[in-house]
Protein backbone atom coordinates (compact mmCIF):
# COMPACT_ATOMS: atom_id res chain seq x y z
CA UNK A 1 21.89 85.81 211.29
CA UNK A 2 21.64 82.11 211.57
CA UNK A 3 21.36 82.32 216.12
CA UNK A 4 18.35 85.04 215.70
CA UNK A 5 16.15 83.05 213.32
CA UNK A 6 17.40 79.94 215.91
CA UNK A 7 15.76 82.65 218.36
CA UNK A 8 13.09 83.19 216.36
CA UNK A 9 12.06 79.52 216.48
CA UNK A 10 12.89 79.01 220.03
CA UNK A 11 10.26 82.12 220.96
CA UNK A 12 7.81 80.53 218.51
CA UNK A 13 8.11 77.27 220.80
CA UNK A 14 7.82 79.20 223.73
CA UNK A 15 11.32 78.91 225.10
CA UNK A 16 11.51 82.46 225.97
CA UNK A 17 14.59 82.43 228.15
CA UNK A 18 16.98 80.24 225.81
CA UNK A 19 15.71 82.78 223.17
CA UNK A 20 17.21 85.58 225.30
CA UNK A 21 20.35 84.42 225.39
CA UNK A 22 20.78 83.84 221.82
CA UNK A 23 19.93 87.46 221.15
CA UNK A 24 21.67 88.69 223.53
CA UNK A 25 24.65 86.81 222.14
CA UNK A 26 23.59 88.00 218.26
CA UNK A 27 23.24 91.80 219.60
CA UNK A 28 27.13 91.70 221.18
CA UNK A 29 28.72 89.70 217.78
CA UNK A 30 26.52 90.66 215.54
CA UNK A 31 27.14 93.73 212.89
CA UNK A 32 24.92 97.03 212.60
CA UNK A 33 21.88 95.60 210.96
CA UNK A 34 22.17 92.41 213.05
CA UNK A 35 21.56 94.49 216.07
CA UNK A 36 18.90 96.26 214.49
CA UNK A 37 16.89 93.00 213.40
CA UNK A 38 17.78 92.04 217.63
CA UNK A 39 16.41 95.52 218.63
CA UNK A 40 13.10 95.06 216.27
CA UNK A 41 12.52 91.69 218.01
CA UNK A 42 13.06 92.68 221.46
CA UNK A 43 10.44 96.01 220.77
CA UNK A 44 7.96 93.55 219.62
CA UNK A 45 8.68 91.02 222.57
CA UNK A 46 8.19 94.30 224.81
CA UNK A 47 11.59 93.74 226.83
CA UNK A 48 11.45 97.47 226.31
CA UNK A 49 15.11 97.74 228.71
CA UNK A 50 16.83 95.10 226.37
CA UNK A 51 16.24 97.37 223.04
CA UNK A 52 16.99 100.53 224.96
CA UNK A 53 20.33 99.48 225.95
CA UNK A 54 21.04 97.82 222.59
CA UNK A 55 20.11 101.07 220.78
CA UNK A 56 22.08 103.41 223.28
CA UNK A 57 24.79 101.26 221.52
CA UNK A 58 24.23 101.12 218.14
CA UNK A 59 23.86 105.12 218.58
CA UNK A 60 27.40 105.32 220.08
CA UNK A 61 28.70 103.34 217.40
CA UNK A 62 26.98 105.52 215.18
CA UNK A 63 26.40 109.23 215.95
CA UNK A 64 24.33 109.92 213.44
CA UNK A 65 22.02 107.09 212.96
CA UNK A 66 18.59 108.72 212.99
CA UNK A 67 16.59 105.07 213.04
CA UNK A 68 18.27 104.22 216.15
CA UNK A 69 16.90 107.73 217.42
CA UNK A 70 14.40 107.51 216.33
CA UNK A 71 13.41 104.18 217.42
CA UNK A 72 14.93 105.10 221.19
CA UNK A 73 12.74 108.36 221.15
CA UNK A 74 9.63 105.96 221.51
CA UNK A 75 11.00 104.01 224.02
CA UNK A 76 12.05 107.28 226.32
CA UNK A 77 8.15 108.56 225.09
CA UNK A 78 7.18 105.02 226.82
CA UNK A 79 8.61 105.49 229.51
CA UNK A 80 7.81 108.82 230.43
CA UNK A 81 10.83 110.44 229.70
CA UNK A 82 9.66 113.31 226.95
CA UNK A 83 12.81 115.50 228.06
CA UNK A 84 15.16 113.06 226.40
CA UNK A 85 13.31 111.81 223.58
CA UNK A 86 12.83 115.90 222.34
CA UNK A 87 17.00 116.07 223.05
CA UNK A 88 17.25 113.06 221.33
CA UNK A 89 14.89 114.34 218.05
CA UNK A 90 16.36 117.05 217.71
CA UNK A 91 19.78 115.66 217.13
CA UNK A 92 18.73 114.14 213.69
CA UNK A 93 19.93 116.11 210.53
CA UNK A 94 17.43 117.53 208.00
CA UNK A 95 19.21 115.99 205.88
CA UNK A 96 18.07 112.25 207.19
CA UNK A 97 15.04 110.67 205.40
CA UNK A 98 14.06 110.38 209.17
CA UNK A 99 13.57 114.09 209.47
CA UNK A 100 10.13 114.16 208.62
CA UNK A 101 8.82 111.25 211.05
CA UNK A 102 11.32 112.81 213.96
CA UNK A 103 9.51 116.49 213.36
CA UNK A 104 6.05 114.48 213.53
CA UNK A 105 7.36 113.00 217.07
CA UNK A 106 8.08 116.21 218.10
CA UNK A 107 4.99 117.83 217.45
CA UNK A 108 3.28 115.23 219.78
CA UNK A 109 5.55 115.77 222.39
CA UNK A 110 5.62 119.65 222.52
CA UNK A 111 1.50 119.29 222.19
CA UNK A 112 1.53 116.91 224.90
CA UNK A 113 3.40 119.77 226.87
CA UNK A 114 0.95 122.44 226.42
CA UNK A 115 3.41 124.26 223.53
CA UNK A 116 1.24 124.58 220.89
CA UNK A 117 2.92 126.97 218.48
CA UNK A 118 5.85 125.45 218.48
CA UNK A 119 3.93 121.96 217.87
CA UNK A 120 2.47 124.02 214.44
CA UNK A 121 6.05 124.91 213.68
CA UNK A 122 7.32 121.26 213.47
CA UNK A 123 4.15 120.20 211.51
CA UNK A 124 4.20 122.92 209.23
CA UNK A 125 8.09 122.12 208.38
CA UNK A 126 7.17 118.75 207.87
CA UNK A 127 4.45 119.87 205.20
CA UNK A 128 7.03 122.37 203.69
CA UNK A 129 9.05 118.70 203.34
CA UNK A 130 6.68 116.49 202.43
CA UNK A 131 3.81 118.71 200.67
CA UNK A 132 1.94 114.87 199.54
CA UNK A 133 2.08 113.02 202.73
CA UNK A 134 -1.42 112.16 203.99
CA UNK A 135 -0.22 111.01 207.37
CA UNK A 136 1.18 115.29 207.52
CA UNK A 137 -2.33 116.40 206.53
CA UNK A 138 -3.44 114.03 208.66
CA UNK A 139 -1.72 115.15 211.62
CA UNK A 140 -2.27 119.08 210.89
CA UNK A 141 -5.37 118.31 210.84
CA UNK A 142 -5.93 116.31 213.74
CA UNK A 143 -3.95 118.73 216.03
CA UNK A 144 -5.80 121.99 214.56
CA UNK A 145 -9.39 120.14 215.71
CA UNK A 146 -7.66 119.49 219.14
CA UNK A 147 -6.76 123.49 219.96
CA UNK A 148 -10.24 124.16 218.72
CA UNK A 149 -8.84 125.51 215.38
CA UNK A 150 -11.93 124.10 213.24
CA UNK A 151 -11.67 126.41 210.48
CA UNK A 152 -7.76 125.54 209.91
CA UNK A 153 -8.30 121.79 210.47
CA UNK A 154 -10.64 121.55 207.61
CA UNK A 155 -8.54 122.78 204.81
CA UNK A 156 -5.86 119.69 205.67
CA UNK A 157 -8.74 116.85 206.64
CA UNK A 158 -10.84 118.41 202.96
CA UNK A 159 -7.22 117.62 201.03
CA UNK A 160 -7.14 113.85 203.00
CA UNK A 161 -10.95 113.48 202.02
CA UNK A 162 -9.93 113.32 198.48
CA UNK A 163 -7.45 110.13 198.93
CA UNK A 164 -8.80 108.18 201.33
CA UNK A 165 -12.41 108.21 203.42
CA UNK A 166 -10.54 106.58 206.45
CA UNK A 167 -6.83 107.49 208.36
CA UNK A 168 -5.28 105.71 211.82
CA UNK A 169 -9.03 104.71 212.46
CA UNK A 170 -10.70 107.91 212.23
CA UNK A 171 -13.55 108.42 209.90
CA UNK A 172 -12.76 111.73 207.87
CA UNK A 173 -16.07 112.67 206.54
CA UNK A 174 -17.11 112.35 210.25
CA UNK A 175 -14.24 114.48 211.34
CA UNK A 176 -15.08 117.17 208.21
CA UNK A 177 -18.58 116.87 209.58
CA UNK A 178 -17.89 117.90 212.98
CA UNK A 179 -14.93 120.39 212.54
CA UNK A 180 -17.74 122.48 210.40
CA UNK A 181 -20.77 121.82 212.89
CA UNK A 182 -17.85 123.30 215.87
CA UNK A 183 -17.26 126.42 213.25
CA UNK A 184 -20.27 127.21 213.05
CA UNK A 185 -20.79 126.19 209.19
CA UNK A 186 -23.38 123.83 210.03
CA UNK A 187 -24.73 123.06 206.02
CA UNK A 188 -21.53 122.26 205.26
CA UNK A 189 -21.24 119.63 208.37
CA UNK A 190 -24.61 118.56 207.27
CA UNK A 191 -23.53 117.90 203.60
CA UNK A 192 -20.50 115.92 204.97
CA UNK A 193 -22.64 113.59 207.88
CA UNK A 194 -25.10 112.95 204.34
CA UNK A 195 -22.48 111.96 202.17
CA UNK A 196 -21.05 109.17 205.38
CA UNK A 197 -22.27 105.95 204.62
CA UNK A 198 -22.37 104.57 208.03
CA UNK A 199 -23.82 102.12 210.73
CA UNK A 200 -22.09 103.22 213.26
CA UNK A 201 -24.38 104.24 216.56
CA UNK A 202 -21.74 107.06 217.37
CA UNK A 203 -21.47 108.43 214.08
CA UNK A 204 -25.57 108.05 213.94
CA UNK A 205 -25.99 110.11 217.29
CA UNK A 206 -23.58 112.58 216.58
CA UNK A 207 -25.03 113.21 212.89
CA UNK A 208 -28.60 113.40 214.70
CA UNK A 209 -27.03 115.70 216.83
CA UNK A 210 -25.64 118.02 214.78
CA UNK A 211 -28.93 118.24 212.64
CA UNK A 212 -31.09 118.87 216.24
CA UNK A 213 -28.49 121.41 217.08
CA UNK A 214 -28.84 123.08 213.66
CA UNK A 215 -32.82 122.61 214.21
CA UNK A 216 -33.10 120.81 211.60
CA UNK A 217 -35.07 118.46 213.24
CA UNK A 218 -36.47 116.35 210.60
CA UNK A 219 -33.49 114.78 209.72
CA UNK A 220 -32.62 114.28 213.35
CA UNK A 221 -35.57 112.49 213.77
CA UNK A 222 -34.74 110.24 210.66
CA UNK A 223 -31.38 109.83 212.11
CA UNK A 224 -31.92 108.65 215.28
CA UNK A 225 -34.81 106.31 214.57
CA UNK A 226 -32.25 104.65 212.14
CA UNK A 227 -30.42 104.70 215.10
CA UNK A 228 -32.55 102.73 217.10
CA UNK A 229 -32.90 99.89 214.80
CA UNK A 230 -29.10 99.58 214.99
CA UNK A 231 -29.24 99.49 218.81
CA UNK A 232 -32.05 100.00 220.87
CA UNK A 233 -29.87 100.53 224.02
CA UNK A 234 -28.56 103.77 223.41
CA UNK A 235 -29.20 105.63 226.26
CA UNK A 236 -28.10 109.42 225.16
CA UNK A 237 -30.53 109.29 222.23
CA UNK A 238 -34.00 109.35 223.77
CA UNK A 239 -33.78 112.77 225.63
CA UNK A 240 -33.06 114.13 222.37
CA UNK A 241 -34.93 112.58 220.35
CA UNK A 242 -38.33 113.54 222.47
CA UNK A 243 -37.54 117.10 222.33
CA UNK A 244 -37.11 116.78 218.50
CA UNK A 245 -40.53 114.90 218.44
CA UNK A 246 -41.81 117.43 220.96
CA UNK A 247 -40.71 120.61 218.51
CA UNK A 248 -42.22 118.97 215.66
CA UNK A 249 -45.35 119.29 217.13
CA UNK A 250 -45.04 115.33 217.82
CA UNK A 251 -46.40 115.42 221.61
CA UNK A 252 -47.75 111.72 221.55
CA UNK A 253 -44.50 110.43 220.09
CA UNK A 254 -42.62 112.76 222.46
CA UNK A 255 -44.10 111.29 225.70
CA UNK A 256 -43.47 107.86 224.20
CA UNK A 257 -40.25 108.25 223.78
CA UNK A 258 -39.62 110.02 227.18
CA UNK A 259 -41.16 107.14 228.98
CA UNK A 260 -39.49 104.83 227.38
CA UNK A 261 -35.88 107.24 227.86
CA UNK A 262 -36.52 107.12 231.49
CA UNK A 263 -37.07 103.50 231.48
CA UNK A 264 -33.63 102.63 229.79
CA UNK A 265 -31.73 105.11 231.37
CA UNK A 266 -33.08 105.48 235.07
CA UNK A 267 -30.19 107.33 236.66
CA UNK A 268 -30.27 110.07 234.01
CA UNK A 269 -31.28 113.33 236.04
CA UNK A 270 -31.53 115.38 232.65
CA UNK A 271 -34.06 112.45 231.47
CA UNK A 272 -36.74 112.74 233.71
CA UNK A 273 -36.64 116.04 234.12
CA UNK A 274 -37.48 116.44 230.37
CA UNK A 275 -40.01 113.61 230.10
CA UNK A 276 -41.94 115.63 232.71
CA UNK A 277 -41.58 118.78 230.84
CA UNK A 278 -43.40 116.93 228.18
CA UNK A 279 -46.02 114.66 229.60
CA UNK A 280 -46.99 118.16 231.28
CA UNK A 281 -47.70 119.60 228.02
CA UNK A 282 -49.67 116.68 227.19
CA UNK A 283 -51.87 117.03 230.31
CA UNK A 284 -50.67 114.35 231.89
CA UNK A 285 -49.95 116.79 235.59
CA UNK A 286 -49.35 113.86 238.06
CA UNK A 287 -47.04 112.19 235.61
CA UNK A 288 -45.42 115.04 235.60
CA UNK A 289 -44.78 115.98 238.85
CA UNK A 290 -43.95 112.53 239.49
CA UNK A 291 -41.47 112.80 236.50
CA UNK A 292 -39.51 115.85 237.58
CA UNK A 293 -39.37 114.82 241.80
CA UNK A 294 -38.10 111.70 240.85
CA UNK A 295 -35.16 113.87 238.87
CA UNK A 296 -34.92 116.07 241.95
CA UNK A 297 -34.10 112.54 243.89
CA UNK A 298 -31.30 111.88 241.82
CA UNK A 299 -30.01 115.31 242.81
CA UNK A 300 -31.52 117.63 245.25
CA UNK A 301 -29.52 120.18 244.00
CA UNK A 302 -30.75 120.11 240.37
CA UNK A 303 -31.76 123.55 240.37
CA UNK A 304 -33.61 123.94 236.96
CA UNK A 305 -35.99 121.02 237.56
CA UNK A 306 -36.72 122.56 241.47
CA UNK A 307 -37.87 125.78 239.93
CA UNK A 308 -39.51 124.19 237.10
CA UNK A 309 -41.66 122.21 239.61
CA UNK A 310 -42.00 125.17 241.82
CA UNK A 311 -43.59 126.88 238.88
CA UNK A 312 -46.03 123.95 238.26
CA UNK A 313 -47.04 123.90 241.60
CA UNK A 314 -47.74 127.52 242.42
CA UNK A 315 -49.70 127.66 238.59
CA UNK A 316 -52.03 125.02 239.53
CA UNK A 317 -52.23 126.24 243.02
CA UNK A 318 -50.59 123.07 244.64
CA UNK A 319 -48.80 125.36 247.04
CA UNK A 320 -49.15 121.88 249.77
CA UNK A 321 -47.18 120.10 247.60
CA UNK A 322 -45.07 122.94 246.91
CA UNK A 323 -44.15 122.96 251.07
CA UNK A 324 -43.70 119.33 251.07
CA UNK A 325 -41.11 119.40 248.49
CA UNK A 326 -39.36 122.21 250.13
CA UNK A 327 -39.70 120.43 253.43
CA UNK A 328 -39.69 116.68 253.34
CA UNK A 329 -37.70 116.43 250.00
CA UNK A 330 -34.74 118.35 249.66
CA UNK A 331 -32.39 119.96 252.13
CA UNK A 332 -33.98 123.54 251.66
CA UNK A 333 -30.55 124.48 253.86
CA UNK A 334 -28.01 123.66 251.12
CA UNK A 335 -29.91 125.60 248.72
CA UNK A 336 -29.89 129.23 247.79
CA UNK A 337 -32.32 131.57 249.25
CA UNK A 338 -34.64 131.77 246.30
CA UNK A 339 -35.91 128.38 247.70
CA UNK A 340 -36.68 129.86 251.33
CA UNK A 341 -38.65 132.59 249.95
CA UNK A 342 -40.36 130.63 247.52
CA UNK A 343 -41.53 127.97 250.58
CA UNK A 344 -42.57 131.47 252.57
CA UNK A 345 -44.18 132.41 249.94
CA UNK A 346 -46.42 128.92 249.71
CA UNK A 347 -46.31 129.11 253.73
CA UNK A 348 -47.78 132.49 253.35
CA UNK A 349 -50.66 131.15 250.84
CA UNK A 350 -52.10 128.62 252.54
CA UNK A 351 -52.03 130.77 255.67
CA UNK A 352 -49.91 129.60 257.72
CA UNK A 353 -48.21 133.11 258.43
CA UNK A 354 -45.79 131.61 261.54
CA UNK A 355 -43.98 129.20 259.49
CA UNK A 356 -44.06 131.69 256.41
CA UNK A 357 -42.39 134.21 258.60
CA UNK A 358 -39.71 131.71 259.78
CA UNK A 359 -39.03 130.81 255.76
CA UNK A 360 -38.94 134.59 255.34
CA UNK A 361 -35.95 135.30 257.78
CA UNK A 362 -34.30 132.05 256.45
CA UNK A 363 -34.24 133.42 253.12
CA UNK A 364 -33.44 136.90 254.35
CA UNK A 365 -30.17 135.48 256.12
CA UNK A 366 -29.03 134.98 252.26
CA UNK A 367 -31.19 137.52 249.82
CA UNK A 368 -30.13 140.58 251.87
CA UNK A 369 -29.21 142.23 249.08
CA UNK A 370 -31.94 141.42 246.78
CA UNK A 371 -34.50 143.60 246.08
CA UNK A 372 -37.29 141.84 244.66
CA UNK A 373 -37.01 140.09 247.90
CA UNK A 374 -37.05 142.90 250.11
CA UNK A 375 -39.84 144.60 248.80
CA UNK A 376 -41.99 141.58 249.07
CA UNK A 377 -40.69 140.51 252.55
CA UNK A 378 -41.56 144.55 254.06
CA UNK A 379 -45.07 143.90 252.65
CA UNK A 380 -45.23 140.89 254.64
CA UNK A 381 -44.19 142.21 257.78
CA UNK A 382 -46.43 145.14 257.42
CA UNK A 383 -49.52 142.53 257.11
CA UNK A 384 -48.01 140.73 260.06
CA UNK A 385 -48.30 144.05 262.17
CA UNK A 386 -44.25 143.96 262.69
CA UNK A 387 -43.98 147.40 261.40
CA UNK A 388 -40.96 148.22 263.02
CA UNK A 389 -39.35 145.30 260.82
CA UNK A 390 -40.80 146.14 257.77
CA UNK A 391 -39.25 149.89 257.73
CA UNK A 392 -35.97 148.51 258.71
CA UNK A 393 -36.36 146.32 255.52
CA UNK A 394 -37.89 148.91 253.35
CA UNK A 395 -34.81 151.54 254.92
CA UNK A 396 -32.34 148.94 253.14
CA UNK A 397 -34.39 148.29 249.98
CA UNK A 398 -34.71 152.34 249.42
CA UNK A 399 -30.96 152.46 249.44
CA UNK A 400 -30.47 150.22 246.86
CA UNK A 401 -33.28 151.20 244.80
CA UNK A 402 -33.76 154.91 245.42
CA UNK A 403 -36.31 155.80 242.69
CA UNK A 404 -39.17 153.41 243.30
CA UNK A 405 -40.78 156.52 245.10
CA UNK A 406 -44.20 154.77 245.66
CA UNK A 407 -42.05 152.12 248.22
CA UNK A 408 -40.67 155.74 249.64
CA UNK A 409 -44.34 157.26 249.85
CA UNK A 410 -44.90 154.16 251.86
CA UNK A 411 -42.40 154.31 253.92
CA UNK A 412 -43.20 157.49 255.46
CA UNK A 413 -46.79 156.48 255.64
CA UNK A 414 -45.71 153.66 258.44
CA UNK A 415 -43.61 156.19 260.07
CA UNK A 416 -46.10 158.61 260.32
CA UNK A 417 -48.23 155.92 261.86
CA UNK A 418 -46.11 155.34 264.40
CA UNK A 419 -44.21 157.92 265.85
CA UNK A 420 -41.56 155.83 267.34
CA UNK A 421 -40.20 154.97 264.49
């Protein structure tokens, strides 16, 4: 004992190597418990290899020494080497007052492999074992939430609640809060994020966000301007917190807090596209369209805000701006054909019937089969005068959609007209 508290000092004075060599001397003299204290000081030195070896040792010495396994199963678990530390847990005897820790090792392992009833298995014969141990209710718990087992989870985390408000850094009121908000039971998740005394911005978002979700919007609000005091840089608040302003009939608040959302989170597509949404209801149209393109700029594929701003545009009859978009600021190529018609469609308005016809046969190339579509783009052709197109188109729509019979009565109209066709 006397060379590994000489060690001990040695590492204290930073004469690592010398203190090697005394251990390794203590670990090859030294009895049972004298390797143990060696193996303890190597784990916390992290010569990981050292302790391995040492406890590979001790366990052929003694068979049935469930520390030593238990001690080795981490260091296999370290270094990636699950198969063994399982082979190695499972060797210990029920008997062992290390059973219960080695079947709480094994659940994480056979988790971490995707074998989830057999995880339950191991955590529910710990429980059967230790029917008071919060760190078992603790761990049911935990690995219930994880499979998406809410309703389970709570029964364990609402028996941990009642000794102790905090476990291995996780808040359980929180975790009650959101295993009932995930279930469904959102007053209960409410009651449970009311009863958290907290200042913590992540707890305050996700309480906000559980109340918005629930619309209970009022005590969202509350929430998140709490929130805000905290820490005014919290990006993923100010989306939501507009649209709670916005459905409590809070407009000027709203576009406040959109503006100010897009100003502290600039690269946040989802952002802009909802402060426009909003400074459109308040009448502010050029802020708005200005809003939603610039979202459109952060992703020309953001499909929701593109039709959104289509909308605008064709409502206030901006079909100009409507083709510039189409044109000028998105690849109209990469997108589906919706997009083509709706440009030959604003092509078509402002008269330029050329382009409008190009846009049509664009869009045609991928709506083929779409019968809206169709129908619209025969009309078109007939006002064109390309009536031999525009029966072709209306042939294919009629097979799809053989009872519009007023499309059919037309039909035979332009082939009467022209007997050719």
């Amino acid at each position: 004992m006397k060379q590994i508290e000489v060690a001990i000092d040695l590492i204290h004075q930073g004469e690592m190597e010398e203190a090697l060599k005394l251990l390794q001397s203590s670990a090859k003299e030294g009895n049972i418990n004298e390797k143990f204290d060696v193996v303890q000081i190597y784990i916390e030195l992290g010569v990981q290899e050292e302790a391995r070896i040492l406890l590979e040792d001790i366990i052929q010495l003694e068979p049935d020494n469930a520390e030593a396994k238990i001690l080795l199963a981490d260091i296999f678990i370290n270094d990636n080497e699950d198969e063994k530390a399982i082979t190695l847990l499972n060797e210990i005897d029920p008997s062992s007052e290390n059973y219960v820790q080695a079947l709480l090792q094994l659940a994480d392992l056979y988790q971490s492999q995707g074998l989830f009833e057999v995880a339950e298995n191991k955590l529910i014969e710990a429980k059967r074992m230790s029917p008071e141990e919060p760190v078992i209710d603790f761990a049911l718990g935990e690995f219930l939430f994880s499979i998406g087992e809410y309703h389970k989870s709570v029964i364990y985390f609402e028996k941990l609640i009642s000794k102790t408000d905090e476990f291995a850094g996780i808040n359980i009121q929180a975790r009650l809060a959101e295993a009932y908000a995930l279930n469904g039971d959102f007053e209960q998740a409410l009651t449970h994020f009311q009863n958290l005394k907290t200042d913590d911005p992540e707890l305050l978002f996700r309480y906000g966000f559980l109340a918005y979700k629930s619309e209970r919007y009022e005590i969202a609000i509350k929430t998140w301007e709490n929130l805000l005091e905290l820490e005014l840089e919290y990006p993923s608040v100010y989306r939501y917190l507009a649209e709670a302003y916005e459905e409590e009939g809070l407009m000027k608040e709203a576009a406040e807090m959109a503006e100010t959302g897009v100003e502290m989170d600039p690269y946040n597509k989802e952002m802009w596209y909802v402060a426009g949404k909003i400074l459109h209801k308040t009448g502010r149209t050029d802020d708005a369209y200005r809003l939603i393109e610039e979202a459109i700029h952060i992703d020309q594929d953001y499909y929701e805000a593109l039709l959104f701003l289509i909308e605008l545009y064709k409502n206030e009859g901006e079909f100009e701006r409507l083709i510039d978009l189409l044109v000028n600021k998105v690849d109209i190529n990469q997108l589906d054909g919706i997009f083509h018609w709706e440009l030959a469609k604003a092509y078509n308005e402002e008269e330029q019937y050329n382009d409008a016809l190009i846009a049509y046969q664009n869009a045609y190339n991928k709506m083929d089969k779409d019968i809206d579509f169709l129908r619209d783009f025969g009309y078109f052709l007939v006002e064109e005068g390309r009536i031999s197109e525009a029966v072709n188109v209306f042939d294919q729509y009629i097979k799809m959609e053989p009872a519009d019979f007023e499309v059919e009565q037309y039909l035979e109209r332009l082939r009467n007209q022209d007997s050719t066709l």
